[in-house]
N, C-alpha and C. Protein backbone atom coordinates (compact mmCIF):
# COMPACT_ATOMS: atom_id res chain seq x y z
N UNK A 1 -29.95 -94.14 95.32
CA UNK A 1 -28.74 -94.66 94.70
C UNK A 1 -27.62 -93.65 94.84
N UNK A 2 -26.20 -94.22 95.49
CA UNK A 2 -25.04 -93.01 95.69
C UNK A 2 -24.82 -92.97 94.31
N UNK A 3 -24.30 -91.42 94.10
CA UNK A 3 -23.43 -91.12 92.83
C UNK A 3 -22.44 -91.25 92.95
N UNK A 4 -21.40 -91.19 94.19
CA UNK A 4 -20.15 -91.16 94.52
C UNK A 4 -19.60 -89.38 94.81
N UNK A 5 -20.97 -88.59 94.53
CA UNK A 5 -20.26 -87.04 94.82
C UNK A 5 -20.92 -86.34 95.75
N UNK A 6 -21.66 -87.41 96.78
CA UNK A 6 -22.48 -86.61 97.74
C UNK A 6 -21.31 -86.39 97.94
N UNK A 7 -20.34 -85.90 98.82
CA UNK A 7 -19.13 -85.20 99.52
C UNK A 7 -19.67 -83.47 98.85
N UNK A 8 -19.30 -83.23 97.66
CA UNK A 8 -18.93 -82.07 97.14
C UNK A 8 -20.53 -81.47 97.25
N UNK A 9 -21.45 -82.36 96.26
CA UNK A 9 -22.53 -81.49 95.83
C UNK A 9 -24.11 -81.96 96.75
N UNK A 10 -23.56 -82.32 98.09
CA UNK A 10 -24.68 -82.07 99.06
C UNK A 10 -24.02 -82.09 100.42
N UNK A 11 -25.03 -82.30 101.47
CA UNK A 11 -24.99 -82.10 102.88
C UNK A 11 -25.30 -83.26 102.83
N UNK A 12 -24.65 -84.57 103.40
CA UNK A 12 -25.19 -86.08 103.22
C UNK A 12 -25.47 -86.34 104.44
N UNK A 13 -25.36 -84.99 105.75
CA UNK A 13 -25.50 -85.48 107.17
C UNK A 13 -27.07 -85.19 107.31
N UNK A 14 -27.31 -83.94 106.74
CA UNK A 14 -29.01 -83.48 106.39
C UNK A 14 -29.79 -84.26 106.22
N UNK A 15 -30.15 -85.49 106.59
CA UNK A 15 -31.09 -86.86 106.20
C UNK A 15 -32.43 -86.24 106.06
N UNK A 16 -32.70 -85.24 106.95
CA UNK A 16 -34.41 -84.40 107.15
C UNK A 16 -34.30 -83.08 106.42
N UNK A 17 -35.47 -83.29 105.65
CA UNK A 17 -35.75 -81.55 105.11
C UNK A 17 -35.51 -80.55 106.15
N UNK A 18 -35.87 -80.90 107.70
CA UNK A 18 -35.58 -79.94 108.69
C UNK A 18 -34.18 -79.44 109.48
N UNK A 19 -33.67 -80.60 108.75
CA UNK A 19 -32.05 -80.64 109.31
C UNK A 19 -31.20 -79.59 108.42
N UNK A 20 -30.74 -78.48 109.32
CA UNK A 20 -29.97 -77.64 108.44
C UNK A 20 -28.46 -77.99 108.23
N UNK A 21 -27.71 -77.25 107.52
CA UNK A 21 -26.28 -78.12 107.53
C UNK A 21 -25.25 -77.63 108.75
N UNK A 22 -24.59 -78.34 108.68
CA UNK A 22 -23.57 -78.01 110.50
C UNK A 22 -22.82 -77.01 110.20
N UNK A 23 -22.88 -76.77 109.03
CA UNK A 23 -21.93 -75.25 109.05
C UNK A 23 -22.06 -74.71 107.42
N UNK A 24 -21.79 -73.63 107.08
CA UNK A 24 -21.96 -72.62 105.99
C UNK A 24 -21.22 -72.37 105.15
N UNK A 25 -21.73 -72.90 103.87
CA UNK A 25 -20.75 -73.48 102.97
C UNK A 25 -21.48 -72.87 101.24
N UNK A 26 -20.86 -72.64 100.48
CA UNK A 26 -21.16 -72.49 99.24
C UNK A 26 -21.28 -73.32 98.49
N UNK A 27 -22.43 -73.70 97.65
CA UNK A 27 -22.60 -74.93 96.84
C UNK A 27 -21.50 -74.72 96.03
N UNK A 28 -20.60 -76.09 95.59
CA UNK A 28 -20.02 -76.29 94.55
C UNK A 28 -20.21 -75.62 93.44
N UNK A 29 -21.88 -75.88 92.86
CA UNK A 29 -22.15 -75.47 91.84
C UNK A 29 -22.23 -74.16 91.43
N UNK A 30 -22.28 -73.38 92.60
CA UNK A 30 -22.21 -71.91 92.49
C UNK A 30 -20.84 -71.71 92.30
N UNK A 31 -19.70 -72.21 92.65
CA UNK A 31 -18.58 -71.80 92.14
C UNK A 31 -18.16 -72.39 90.59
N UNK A 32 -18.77 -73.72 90.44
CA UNK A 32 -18.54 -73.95 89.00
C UNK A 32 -18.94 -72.33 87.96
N UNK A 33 -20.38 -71.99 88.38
CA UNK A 33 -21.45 -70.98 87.89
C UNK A 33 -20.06 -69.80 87.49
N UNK A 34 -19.68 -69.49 88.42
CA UNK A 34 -19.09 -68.00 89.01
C UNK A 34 -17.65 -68.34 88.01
N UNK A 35 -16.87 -69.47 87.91
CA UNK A 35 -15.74 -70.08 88.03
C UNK A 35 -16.22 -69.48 85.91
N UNK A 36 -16.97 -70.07 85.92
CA UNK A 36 -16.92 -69.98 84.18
C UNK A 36 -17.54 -68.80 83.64
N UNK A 37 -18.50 -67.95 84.18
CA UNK A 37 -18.64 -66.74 84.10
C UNK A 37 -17.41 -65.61 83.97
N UNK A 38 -16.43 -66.17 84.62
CA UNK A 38 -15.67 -64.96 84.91
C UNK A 38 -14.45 -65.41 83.71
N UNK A 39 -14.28 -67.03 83.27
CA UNK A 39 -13.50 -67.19 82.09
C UNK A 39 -14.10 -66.30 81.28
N UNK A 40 -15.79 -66.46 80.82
CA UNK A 40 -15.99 -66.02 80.02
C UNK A 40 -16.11 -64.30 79.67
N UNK A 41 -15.93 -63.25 80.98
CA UNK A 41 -15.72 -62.39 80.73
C UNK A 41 -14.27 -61.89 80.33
N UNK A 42 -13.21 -62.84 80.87
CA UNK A 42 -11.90 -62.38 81.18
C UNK A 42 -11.54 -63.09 79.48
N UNK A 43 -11.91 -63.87 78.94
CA UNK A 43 -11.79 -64.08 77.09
C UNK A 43 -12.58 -63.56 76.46
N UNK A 44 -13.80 -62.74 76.28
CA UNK A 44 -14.62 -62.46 75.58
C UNK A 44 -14.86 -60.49 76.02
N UNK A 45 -14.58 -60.14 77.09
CA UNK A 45 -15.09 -58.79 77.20
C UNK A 45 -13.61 -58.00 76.58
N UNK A 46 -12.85 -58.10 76.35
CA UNK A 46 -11.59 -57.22 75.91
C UNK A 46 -11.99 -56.96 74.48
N UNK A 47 -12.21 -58.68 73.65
CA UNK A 47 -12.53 -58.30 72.23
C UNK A 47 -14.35 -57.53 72.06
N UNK A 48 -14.88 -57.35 73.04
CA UNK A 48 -16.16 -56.91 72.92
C UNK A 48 -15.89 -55.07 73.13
N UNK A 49 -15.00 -54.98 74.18
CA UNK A 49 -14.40 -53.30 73.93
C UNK A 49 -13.89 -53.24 73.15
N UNK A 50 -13.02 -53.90 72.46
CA UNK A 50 -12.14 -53.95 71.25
C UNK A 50 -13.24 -53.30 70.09
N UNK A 51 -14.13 -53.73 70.11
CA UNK A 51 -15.17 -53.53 69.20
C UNK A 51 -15.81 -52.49 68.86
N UNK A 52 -15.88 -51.44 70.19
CA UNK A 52 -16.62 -50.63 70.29
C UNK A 52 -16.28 -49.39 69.24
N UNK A 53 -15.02 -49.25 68.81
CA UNK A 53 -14.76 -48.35 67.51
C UNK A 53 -15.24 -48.74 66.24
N UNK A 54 -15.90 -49.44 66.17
CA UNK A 54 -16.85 -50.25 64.79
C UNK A 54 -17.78 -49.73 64.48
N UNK A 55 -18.60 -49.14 65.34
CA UNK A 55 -19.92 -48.51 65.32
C UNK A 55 -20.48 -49.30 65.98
N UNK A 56 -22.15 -48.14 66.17
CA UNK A 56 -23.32 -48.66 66.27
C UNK A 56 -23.79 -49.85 66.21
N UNK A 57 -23.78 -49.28 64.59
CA UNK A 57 -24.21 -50.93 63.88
C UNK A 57 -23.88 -52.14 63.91
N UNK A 58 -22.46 -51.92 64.25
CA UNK A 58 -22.26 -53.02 64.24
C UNK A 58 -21.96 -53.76 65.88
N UNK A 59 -22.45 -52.62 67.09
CA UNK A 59 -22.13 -53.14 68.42
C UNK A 59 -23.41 -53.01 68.64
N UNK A 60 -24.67 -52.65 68.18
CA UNK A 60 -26.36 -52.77 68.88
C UNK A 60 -26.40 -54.34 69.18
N UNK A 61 -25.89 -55.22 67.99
CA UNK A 61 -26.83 -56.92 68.41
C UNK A 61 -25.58 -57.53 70.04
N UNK A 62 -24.17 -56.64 70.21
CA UNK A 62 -23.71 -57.08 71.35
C UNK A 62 -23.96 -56.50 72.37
N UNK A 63 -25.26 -55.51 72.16
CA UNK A 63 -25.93 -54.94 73.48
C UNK A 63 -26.85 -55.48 73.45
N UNK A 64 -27.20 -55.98 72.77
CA UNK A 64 -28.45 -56.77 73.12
C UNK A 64 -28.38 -58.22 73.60
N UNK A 65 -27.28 -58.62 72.82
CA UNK A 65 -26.81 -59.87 73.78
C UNK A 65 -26.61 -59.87 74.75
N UNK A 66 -25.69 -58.73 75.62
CA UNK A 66 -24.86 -58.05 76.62
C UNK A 66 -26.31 -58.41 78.18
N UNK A 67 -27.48 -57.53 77.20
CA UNK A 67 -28.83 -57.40 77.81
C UNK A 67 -29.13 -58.50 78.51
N UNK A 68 -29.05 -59.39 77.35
CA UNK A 68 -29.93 -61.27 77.63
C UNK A 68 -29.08 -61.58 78.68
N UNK A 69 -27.59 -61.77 78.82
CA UNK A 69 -26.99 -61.99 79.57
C UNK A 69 -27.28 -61.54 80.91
N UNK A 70 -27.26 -60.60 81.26
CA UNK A 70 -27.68 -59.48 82.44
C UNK A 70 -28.85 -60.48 82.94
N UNK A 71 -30.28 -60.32 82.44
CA UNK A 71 -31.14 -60.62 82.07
C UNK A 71 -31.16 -62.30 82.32
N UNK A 72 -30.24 -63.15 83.04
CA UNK A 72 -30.08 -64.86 82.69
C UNK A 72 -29.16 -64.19 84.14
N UNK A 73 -28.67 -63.83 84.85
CA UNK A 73 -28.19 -63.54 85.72
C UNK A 73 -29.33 -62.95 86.58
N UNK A 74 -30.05 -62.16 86.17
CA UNK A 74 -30.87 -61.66 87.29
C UNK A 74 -32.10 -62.86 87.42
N UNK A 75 -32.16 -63.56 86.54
CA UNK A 75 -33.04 -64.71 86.46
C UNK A 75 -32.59 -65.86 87.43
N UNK A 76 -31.59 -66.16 87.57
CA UNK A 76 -30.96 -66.87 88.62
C UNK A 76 -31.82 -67.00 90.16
N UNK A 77 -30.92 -64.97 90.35
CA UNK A 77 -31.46 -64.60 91.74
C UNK A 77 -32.93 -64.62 91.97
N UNK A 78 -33.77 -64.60 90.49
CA UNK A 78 -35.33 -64.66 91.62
C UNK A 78 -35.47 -66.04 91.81
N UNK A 79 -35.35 -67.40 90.69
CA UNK A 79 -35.13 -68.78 91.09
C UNK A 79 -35.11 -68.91 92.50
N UNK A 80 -33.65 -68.89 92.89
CA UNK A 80 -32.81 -68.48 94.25
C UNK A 80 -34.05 -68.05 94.94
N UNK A 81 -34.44 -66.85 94.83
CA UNK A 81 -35.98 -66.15 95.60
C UNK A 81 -36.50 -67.05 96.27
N UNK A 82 -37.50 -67.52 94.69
CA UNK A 82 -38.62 -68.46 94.61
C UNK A 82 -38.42 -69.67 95.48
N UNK A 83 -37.11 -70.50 95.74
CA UNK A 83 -36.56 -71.48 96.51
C UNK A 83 -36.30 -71.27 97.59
N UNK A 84 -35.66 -69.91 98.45
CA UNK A 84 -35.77 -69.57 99.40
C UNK A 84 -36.91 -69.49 99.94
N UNK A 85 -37.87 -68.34 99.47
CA UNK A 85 -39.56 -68.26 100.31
C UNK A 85 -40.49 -69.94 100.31
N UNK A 86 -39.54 -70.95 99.79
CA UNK A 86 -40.10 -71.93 100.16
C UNK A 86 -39.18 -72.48 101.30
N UNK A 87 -38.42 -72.40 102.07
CA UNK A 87 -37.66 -72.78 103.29
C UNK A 87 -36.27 -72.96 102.61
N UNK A 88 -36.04 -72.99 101.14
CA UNK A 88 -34.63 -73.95 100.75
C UNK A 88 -33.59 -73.09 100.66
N UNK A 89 -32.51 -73.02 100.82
CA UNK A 89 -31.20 -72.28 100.28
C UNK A 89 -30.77 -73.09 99.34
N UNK A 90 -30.13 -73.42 98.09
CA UNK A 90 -29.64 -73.98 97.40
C UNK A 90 -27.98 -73.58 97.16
N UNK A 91 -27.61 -71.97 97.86
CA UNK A 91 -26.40 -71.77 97.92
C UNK A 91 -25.66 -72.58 98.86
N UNK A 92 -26.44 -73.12 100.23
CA UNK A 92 -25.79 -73.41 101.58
C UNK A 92 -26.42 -75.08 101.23
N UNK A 93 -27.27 -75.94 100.64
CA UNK A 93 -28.07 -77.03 100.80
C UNK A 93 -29.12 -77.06 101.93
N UNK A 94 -29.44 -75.98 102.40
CA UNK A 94 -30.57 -76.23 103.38
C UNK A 94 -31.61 -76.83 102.43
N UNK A 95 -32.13 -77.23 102.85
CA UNK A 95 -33.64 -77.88 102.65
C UNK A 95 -34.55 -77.99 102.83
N UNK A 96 -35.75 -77.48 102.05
CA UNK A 96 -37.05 -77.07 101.80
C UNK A 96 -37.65 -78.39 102.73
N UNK A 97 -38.72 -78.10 103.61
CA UNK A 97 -39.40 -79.24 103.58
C UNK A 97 -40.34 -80.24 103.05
N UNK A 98 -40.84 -79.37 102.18
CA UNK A 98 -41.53 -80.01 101.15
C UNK A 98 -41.12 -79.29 99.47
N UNK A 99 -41.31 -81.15 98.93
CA UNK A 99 -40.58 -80.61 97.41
C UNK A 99 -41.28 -79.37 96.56
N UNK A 100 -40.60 -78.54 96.12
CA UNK A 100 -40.51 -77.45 95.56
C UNK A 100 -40.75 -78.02 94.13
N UNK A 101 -42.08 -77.14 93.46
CA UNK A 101 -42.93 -78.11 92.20
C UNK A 101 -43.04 -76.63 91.61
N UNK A 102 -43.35 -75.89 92.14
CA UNK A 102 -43.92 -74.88 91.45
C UNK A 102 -43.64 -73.55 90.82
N UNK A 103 -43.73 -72.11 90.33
CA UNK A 103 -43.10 -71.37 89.89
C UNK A 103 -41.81 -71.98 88.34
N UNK A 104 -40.48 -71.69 88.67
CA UNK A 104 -39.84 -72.72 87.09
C UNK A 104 -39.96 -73.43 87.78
N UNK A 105 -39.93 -74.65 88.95
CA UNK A 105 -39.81 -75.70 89.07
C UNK A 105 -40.87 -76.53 88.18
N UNK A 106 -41.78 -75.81 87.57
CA UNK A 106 -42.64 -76.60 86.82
C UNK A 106 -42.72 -76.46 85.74
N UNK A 107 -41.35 -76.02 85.10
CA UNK A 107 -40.91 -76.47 83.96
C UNK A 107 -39.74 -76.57 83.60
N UNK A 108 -38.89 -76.80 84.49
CA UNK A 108 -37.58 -77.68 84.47
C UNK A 108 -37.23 -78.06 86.35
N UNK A 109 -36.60 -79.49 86.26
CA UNK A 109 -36.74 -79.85 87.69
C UNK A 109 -34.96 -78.90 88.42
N UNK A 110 -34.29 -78.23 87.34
CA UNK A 110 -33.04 -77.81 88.07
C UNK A 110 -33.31 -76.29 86.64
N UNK A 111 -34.25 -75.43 87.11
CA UNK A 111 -33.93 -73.75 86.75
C UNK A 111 -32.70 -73.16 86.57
N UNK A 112 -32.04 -73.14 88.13
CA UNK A 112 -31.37 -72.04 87.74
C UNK A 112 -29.52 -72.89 86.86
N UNK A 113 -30.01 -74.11 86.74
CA UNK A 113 -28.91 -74.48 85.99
C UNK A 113 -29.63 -74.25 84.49
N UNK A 114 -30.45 -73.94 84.14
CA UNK A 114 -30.83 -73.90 83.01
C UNK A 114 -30.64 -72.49 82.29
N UNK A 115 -31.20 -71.74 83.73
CA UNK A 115 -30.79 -70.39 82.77
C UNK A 115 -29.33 -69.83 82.55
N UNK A 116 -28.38 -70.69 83.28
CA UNK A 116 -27.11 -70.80 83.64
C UNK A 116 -26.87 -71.12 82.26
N UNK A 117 -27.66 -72.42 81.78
CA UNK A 117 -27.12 -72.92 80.19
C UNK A 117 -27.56 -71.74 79.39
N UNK A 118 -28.46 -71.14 79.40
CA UNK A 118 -28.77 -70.06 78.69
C UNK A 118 -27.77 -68.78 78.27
N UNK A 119 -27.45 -68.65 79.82
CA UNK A 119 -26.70 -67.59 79.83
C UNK A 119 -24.94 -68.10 79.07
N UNK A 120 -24.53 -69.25 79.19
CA UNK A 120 -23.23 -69.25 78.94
C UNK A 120 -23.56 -69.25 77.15
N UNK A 121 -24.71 -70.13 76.68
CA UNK A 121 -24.93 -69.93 75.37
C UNK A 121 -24.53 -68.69 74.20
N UNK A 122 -25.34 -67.64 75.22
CA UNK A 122 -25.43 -66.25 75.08
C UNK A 122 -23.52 -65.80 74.75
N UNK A 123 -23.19 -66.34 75.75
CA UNK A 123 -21.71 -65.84 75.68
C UNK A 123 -21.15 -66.25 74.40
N UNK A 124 -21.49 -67.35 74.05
CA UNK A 124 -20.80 -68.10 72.86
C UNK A 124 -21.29 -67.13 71.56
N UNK A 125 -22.55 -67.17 71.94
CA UNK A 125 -23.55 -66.40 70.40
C UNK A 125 -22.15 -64.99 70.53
N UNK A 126 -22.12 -64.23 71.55
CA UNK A 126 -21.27 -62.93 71.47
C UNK A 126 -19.77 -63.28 71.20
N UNK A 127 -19.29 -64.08 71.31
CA UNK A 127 -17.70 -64.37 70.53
C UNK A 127 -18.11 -64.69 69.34
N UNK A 128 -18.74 -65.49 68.84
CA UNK A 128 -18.74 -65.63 67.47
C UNK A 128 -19.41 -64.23 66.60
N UNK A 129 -20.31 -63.81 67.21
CA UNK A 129 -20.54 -62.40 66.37
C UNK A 129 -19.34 -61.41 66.56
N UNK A 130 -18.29 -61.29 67.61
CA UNK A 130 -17.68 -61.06 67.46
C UNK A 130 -16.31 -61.08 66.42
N UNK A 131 -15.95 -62.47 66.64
CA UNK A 131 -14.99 -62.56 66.01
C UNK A 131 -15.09 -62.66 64.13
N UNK A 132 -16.29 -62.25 64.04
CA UNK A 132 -16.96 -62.22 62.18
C UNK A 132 -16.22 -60.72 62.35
N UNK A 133 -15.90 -59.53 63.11
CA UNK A 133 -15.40 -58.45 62.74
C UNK A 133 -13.75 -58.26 63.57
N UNK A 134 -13.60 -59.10 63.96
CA UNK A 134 -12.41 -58.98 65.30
C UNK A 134 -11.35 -59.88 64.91
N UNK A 135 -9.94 -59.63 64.51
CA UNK A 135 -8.88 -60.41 64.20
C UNK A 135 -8.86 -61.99 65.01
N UNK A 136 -8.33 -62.76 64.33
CA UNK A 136 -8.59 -64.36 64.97
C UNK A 136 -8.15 -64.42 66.13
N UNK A 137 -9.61 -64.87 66.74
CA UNK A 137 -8.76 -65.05 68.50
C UNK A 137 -8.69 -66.48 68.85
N UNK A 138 -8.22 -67.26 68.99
CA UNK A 138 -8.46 -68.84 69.28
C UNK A 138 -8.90 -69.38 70.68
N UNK A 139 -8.37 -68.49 71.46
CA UNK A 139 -9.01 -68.87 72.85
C UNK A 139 -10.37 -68.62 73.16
N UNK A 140 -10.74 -67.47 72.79
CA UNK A 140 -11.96 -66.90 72.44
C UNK A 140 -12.59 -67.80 71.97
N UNK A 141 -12.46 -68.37 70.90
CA UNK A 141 -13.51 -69.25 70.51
C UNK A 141 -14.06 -70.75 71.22
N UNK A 142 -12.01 -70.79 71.53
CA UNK A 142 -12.44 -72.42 72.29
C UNK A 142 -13.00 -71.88 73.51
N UNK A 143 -13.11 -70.82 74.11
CA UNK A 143 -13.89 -70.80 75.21
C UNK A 143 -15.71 -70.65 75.04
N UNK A 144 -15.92 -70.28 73.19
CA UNK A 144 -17.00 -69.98 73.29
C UNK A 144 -17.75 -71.25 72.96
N UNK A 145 -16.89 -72.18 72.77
CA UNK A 145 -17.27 -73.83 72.12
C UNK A 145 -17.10 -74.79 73.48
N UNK A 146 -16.24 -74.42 74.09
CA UNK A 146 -15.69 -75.88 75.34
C UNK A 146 -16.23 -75.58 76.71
N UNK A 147 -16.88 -74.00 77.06
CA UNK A 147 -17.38 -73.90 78.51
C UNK A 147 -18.71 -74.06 78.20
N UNK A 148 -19.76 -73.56 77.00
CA UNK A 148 -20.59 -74.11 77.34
C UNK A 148 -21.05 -76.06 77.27
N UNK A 149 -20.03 -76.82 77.05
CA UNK A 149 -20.38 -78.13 76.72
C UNK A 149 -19.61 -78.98 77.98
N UNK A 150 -18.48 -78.22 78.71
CA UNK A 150 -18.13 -78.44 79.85
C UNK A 150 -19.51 -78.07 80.94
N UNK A 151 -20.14 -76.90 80.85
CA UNK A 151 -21.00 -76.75 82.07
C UNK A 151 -22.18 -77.76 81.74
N UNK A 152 -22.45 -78.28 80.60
CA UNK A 152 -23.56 -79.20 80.47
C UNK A 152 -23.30 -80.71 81.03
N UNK A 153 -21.73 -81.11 80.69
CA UNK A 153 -21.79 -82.15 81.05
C UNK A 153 -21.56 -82.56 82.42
N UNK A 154 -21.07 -81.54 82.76
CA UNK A 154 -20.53 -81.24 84.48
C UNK A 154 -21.98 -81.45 85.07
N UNK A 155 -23.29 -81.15 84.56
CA UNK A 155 -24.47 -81.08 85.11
C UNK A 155 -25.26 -82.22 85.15
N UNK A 156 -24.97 -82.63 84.00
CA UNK A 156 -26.02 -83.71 83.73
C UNK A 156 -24.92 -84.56 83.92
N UNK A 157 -24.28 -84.75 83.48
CA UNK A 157 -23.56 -86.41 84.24
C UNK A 157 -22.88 -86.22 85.63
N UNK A 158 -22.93 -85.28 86.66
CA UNK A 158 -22.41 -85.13 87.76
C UNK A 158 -23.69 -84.93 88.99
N UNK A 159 -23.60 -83.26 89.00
CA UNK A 159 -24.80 -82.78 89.65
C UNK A 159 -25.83 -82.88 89.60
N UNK A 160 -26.51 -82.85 89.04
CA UNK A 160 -28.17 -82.93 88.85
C UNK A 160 -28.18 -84.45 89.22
N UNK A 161 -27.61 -85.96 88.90
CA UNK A 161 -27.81 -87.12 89.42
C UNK A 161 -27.70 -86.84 90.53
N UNK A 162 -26.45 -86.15 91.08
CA UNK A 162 -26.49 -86.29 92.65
C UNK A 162 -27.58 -86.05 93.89
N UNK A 163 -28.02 -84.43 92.95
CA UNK A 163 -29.27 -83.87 93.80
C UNK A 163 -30.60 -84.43 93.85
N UNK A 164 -30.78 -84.76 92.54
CA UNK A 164 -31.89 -86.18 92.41
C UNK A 164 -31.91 -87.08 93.46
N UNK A 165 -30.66 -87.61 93.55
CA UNK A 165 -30.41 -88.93 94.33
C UNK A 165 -31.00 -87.95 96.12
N UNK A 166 -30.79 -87.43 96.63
CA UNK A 166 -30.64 -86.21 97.21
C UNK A 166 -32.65 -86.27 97.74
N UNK A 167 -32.84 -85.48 96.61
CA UNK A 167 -34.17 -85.24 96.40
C UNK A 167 -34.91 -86.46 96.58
N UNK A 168 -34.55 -87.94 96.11
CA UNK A 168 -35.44 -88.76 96.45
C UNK A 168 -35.34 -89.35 97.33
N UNK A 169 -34.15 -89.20 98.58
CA UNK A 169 -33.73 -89.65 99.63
C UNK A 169 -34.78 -88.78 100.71
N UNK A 170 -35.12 -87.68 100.10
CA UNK A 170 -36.25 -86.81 101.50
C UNK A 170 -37.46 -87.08 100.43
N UNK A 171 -37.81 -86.89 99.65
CA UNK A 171 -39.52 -86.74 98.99
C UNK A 171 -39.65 -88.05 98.06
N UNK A 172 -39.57 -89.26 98.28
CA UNK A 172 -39.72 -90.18 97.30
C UNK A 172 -40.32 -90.16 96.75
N UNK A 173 -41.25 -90.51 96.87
CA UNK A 173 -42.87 -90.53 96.13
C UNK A 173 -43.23 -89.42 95.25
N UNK A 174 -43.18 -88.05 96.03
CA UNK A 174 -43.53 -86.55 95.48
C UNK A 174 -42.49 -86.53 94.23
N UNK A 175 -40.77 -86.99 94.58
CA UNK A 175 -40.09 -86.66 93.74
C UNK A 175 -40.47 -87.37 92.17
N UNK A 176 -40.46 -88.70 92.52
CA UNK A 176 -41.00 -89.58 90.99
C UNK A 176 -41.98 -89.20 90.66
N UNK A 177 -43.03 -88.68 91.32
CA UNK A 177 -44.38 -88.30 90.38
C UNK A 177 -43.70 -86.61 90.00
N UNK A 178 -43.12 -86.13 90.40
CA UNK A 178 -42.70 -84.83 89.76
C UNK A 178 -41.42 -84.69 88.44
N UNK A 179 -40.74 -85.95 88.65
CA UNK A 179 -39.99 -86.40 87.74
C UNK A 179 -40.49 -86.84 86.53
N UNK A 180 -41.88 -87.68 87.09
CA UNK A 180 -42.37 -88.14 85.36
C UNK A 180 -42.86 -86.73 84.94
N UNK A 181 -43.60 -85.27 85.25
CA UNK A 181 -44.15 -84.57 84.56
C UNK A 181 -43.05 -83.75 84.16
N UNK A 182 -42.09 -83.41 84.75
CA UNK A 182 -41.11 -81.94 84.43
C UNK A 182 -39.46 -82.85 84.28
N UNK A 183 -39.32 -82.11 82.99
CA UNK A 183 -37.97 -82.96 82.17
C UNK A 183 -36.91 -82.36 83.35
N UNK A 184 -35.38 -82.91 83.46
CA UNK A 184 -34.76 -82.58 83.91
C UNK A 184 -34.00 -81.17 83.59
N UNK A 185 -34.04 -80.77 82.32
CA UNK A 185 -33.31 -79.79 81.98
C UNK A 185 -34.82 -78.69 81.70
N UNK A 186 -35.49 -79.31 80.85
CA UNK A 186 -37.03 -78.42 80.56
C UNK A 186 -37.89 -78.73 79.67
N UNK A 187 -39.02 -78.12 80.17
CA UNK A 187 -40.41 -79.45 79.36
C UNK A 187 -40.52 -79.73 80.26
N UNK A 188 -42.56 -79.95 79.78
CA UNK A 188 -43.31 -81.21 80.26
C UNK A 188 -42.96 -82.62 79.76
N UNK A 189 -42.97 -83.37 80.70
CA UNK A 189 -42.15 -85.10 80.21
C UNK A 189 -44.09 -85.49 79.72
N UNK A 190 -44.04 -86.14 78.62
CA UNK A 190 -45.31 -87.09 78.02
C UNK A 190 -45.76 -87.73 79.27
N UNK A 191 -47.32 -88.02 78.91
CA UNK A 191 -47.71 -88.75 79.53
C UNK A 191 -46.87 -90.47 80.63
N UNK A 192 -46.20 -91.20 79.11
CA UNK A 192 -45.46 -92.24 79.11
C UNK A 192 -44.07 -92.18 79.25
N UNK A 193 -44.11 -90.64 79.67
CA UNK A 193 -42.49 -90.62 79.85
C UNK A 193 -41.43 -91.72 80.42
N UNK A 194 -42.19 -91.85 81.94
CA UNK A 194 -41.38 -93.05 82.71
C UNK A 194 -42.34 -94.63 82.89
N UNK A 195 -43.00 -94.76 81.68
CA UNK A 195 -44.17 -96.03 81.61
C UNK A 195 -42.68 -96.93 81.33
N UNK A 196 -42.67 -98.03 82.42
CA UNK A 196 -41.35 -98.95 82.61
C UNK A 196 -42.19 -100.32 81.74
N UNK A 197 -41.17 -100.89 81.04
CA UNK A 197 -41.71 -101.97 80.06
C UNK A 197 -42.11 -102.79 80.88
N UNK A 198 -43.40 -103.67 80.41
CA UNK A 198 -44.08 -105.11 81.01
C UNK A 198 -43.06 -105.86 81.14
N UNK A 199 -43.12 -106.42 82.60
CA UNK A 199 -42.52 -107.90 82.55
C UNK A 199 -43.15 -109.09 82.10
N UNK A 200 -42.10 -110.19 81.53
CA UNK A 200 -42.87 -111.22 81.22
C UNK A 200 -43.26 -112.03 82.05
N UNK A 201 -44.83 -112.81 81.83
CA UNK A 201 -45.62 -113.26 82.70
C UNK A 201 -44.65 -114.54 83.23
């Protein structure tokens, strides 16, 4: 089924897992990734130095956040890894030849958008602990409230349908039986996850 965004968020000439793309290109989604990362440093890291004359005490839980963050970024690149040493690029859309189930893929069917949600979360948790000691910032906040609910919906009602659509255009079969066990975002899906209602006789 088209979404209407193969253009942006695939290679729609790639019909074969073996077919690489005609030329070298950066996924969309990696610039969405990069695009809101860098809001969120360019609103949130000034009042986080701002901070640092507070003390210790009161800057240890934004190093530790600081950490998780780091930590949801380097998590990305082994994803990325793990998808590569199976034939796929996901930066360029090359394509694995056979569907990729295992490592996180087997417990969310799109990882590194997940730890992506993780990581922008993280950002939010650090403006608001922030701004409990830091004069009112308003942008700050709406950035710590509106990018992470912009990158969710950008995902789930945009991308992830598309790549699906994508995914079941090369692995049909593999893809729906991998769809009923592993949720789209994360989790095992129930037994009856995708049990489609009886028709009437």
């Amino acid at each position: 089924m088209s979404t209407g965004f193969e253009q942006i968020f695939d290679e729609p000439t790639a019909v074969d897992a073996s077919t690489t793309p005609k030329k070298f290109k950066v996924a969309p989604t990696f610039v969405i990734d990069l695009t809101i990362s860098l809001v969120c440093i360019l609103t949130i890291a000034p009042a986080w130095k701002a901070s640092f004359p507070l003390g210790l005490i009161v800057n240890l839980p934004t190093f530790a956040i600081g950490a998780l963050i780091l930590c949801c970024y380097a998590g990305k690149v082994l994803v990325i890894s793990h998808l590569s040493r199976q034939g796929g690029d996901a930066r360029t859309y090359v394509k694995s030849a056979a569907l990729v189930t295992d490592g996180p893929y087997a417990f969310s069917r799109h990882p590194t958008y997940l730890v992506a949600m993780v990581q922008f979360l993280l950002w939010s948790a650090l403006a608001l602990y922030l701004q409990a000691f830091m004069p009112w910032n308003p942008s700050m906040l709406a950035a710590a409230i509106g990018l992470p609910v912009a990158f969710w919906l950008i995902n789930d009602l945009v991308v992830m349908p598309t790549e699906e659509a994508m995914l079941r255009r090369l692995h049909r079969q593999e893809f729906d039986a991998y769809a009923s066990r592993v949720r789209r975002w994360f989790g095992r899906a129930g037994r009856h996850a995708l049990t489609l209602p009886r028709q009437p006789p």
